[in-house]
N, C-alpha and C. Protein backbone atom coordinates (compact mmCIF):
# COMPACT_ATOMS: atom_id res chain seq x y z
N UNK A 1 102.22 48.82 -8.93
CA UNK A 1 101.72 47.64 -8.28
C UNK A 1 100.33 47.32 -8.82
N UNK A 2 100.16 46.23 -8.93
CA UNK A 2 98.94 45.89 -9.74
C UNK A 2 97.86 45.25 -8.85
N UNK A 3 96.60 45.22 -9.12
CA UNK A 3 95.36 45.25 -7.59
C UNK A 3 95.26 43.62 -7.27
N UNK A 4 96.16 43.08 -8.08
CA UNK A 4 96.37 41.30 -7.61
C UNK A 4 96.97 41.25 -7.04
N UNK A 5 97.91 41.95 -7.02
CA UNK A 5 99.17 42.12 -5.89
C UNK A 5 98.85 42.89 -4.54
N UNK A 6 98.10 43.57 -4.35
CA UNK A 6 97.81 44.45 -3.65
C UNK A 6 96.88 43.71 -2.60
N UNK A 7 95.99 42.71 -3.51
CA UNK A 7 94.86 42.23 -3.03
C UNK A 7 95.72 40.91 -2.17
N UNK A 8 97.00 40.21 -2.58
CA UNK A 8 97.31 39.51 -2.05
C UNK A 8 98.07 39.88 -0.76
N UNK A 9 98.74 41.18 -1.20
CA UNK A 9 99.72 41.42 0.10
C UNK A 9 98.22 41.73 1.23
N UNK A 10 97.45 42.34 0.99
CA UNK A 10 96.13 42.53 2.06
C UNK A 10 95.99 41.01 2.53
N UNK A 11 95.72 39.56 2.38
CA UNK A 11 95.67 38.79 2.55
C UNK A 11 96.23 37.92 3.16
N UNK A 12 97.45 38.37 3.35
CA UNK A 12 98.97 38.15 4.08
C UNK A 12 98.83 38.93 4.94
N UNK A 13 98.42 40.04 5.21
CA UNK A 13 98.80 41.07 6.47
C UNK A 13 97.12 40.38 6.86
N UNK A 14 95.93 40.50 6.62
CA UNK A 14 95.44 39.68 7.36
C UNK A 14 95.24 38.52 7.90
N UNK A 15 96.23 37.44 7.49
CA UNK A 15 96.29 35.95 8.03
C UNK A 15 97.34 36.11 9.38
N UNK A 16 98.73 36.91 9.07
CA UNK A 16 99.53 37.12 10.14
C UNK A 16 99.14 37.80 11.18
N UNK A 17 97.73 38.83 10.49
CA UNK A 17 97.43 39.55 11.70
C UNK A 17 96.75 38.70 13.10
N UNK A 18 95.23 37.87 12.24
CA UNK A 18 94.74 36.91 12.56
C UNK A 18 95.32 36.03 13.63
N UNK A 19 96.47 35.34 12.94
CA UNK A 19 96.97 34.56 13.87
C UNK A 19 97.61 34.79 14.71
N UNK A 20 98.59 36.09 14.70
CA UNK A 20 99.29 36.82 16.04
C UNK A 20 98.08 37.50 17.09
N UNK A 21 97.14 37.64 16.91
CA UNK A 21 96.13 37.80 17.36
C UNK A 21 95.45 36.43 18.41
N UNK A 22 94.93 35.91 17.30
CA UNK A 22 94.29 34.39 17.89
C UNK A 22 95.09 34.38 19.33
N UNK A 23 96.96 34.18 18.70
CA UNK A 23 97.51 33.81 19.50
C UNK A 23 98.35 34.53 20.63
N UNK A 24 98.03 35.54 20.37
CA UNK A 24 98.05 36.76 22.07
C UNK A 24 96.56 36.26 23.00
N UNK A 25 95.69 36.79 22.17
CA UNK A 25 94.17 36.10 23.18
C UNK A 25 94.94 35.08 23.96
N UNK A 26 94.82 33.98 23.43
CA UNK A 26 95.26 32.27 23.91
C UNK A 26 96.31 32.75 24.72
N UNK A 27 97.49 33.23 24.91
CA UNK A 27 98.37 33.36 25.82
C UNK A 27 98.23 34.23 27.19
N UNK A 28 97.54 35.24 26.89
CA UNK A 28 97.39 36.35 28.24
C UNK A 28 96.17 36.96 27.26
N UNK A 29 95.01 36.92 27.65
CA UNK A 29 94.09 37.71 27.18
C UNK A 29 93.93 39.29 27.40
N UNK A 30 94.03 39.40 28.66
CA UNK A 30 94.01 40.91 29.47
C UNK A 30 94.84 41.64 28.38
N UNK A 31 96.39 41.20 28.58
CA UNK A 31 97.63 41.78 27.28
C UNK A 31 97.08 42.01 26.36
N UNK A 32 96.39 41.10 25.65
CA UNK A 32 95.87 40.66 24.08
C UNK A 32 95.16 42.09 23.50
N UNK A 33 93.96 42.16 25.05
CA UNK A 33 93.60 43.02 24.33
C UNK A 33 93.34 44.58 24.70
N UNK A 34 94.26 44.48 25.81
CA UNK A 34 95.36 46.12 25.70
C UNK A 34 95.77 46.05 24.65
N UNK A 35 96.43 45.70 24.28
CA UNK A 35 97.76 45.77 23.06
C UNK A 35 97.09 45.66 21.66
N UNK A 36 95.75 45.08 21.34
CA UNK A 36 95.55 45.34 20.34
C UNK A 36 93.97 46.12 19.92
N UNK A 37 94.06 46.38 21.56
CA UNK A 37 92.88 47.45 21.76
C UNK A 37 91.85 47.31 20.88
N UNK A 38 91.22 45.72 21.48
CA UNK A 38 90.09 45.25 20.87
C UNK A 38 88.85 44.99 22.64
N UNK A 39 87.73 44.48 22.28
CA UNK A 39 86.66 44.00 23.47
C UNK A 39 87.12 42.93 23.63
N UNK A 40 86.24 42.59 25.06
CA UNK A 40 86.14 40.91 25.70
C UNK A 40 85.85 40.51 24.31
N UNK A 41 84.41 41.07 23.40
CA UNK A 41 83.74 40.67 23.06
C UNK A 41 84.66 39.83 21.63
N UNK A 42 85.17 40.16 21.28
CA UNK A 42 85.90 40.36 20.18
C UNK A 42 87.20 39.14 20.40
N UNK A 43 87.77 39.30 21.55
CA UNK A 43 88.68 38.61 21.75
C UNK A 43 88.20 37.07 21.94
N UNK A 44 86.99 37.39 22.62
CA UNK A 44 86.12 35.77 22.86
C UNK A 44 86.26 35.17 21.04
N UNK A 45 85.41 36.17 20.42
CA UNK A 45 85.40 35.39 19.34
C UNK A 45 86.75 35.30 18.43
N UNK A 46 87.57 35.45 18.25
CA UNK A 46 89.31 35.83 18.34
C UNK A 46 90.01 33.85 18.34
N UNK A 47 89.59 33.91 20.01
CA UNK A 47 89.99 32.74 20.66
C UNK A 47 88.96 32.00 19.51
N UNK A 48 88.12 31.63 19.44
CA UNK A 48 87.21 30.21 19.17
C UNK A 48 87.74 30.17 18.01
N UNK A 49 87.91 30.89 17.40
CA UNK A 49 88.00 30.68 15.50
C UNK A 49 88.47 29.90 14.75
N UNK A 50 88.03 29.18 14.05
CA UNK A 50 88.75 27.87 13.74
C UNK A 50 89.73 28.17 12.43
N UNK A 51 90.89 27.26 12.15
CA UNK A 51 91.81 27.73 10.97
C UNK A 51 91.24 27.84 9.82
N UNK A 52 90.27 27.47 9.69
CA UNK A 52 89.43 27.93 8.36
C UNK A 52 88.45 28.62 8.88
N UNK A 53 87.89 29.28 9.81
CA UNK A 53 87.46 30.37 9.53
C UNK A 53 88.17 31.53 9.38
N UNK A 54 89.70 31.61 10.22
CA UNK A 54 90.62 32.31 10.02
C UNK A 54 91.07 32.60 8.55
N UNK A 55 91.40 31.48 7.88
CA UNK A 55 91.83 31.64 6.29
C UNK A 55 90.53 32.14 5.85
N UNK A 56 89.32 31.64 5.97
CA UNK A 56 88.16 32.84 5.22
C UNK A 56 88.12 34.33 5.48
N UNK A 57 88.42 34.45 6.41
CA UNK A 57 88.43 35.97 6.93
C UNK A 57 89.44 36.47 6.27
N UNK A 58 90.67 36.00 6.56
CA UNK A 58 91.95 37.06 5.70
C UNK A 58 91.95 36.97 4.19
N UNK A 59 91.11 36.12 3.77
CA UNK A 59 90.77 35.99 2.51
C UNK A 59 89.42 37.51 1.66
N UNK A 60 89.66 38.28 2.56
CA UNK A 60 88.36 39.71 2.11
C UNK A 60 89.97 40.14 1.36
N UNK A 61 88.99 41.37 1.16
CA UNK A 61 89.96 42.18 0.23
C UNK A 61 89.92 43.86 0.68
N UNK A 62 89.58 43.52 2.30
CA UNK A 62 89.36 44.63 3.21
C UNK A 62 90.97 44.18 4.20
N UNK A 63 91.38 45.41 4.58
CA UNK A 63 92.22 45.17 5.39
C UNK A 63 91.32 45.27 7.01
N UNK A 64 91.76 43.76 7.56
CA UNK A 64 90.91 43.97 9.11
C UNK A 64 91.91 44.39 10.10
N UNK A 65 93.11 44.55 9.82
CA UNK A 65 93.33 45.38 11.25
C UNK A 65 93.56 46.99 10.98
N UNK A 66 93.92 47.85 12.10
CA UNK A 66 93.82 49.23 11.79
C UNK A 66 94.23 49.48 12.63
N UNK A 67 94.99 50.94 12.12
CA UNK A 67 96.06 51.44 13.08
C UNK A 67 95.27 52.29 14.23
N UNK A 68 95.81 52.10 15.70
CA UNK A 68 94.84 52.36 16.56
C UNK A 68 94.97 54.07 16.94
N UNK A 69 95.73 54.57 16.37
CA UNK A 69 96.22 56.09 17.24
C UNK A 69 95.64 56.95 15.62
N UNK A 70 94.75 57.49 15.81
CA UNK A 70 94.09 58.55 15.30
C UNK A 70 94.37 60.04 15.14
N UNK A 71 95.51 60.01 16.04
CA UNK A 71 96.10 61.29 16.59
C UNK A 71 97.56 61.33 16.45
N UNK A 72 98.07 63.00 15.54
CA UNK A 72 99.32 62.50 15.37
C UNK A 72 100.48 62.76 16.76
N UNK A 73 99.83 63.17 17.82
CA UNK A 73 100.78 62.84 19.07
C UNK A 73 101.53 61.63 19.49
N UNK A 74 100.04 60.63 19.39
CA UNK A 74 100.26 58.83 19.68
C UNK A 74 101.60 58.36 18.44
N UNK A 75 101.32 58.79 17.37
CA UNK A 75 102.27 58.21 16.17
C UNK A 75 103.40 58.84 16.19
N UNK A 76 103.47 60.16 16.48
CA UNK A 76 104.98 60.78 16.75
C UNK A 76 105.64 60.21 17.87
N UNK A 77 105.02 59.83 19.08
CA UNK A 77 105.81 59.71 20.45
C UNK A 77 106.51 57.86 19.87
N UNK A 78 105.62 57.24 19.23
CA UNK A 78 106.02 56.29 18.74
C UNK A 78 107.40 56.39 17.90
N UNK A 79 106.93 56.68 17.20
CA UNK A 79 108.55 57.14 15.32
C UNK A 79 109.29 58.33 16.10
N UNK A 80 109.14 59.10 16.90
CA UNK A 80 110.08 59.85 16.76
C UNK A 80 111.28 59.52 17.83
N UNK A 81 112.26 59.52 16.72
CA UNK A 81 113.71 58.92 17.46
C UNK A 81 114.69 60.07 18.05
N UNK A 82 114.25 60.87 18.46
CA UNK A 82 115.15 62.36 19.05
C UNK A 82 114.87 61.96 20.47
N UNK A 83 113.75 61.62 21.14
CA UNK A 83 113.62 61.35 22.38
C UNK A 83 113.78 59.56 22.81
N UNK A 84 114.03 60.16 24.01
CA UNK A 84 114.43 58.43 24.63
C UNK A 84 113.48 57.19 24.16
N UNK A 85 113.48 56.45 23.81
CA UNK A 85 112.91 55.57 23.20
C UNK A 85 111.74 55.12 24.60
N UNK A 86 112.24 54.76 25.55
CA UNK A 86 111.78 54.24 26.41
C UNK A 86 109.93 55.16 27.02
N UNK A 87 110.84 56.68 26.82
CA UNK A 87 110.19 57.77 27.62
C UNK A 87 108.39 57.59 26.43
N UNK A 88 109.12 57.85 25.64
CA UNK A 88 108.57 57.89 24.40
C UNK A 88 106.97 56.54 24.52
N UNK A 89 107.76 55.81 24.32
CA UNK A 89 106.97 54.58 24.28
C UNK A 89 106.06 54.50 25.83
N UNK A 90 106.63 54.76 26.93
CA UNK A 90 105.61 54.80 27.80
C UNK A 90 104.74 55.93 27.76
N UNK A 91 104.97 56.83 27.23
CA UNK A 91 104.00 57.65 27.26
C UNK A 91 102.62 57.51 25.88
N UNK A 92 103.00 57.15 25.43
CA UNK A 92 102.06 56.44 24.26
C UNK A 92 101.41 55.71 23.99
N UNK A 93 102.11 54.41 25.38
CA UNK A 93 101.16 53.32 26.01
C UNK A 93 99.74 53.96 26.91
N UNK A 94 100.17 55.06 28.12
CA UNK A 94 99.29 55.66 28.54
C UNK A 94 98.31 56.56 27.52
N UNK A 95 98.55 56.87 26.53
CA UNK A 95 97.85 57.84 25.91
C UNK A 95 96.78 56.88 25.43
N UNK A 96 97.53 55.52 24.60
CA UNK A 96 96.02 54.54 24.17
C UNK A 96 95.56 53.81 25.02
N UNK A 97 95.83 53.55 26.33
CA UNK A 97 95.07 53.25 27.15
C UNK A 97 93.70 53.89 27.14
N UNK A 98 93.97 54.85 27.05
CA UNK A 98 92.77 56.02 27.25
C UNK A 98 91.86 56.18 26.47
N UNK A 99 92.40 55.22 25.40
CA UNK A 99 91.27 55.32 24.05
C UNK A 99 90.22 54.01 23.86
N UNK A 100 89.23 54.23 23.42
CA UNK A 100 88.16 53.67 24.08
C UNK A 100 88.84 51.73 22.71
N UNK A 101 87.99 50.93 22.93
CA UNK A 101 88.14 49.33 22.59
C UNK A 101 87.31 49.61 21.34
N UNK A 102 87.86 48.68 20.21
CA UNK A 102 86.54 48.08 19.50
C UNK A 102 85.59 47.77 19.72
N UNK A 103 84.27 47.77 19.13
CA UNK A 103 83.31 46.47 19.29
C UNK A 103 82.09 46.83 18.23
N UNK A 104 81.42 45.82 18.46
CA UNK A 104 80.88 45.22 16.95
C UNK A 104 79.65 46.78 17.45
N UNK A 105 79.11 47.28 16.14
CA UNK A 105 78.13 48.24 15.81
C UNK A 105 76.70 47.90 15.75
């Protein structure tokens, strides 16, 4: 794979991220940002963003979202398909609950 390609698929996973984002905020915020275990602070600015500031942003050559479970308990209870799917997944919801939000440094 060559770093033009690489640089574009990054660009794509941040515009879709962006906008599935934007558009969780805008629908149920509280959800928004459980689920993508970001701040008020963050989500405020989330919501305002205009479509071109959005296309500037996914336009880095940094990937901006990131996987939130640090721990390989959270990622196993997720992928692993031997246990009930259901059991699984609620317990993994509670585990990142517990883990602290983004916010700016």
């Amino acid at each position: 794979m060559k770093s033009t390609d690489t640089y574009n698929d990054i660009k794509e996973v941040n515009l879709a991220y962006l906008m599935l984002a934007q558009n969780m905020v805008r629908a149920d915020r509280s959800a928004a940002i459980f689920r993508l275990g970001i701040s008020e602070e963050i989500a405020e600015i989330l919501e305002t963003l205009t479509p071109g500031q959005v296309l500037k942003m996914a336009s880095t050559d940094m990937l901006l979202c990131s996987f939130r479970f640090e721990d390989a308990l959270l990622i196993d209870l997720l992928a692993n398909h031997e246990r009930e799917r259901g059991v699984g997944h609620i317990h993994a919801a509670i585990l990142a609950a517990g883990k602290p939000v983004e916010t700016f440094a």
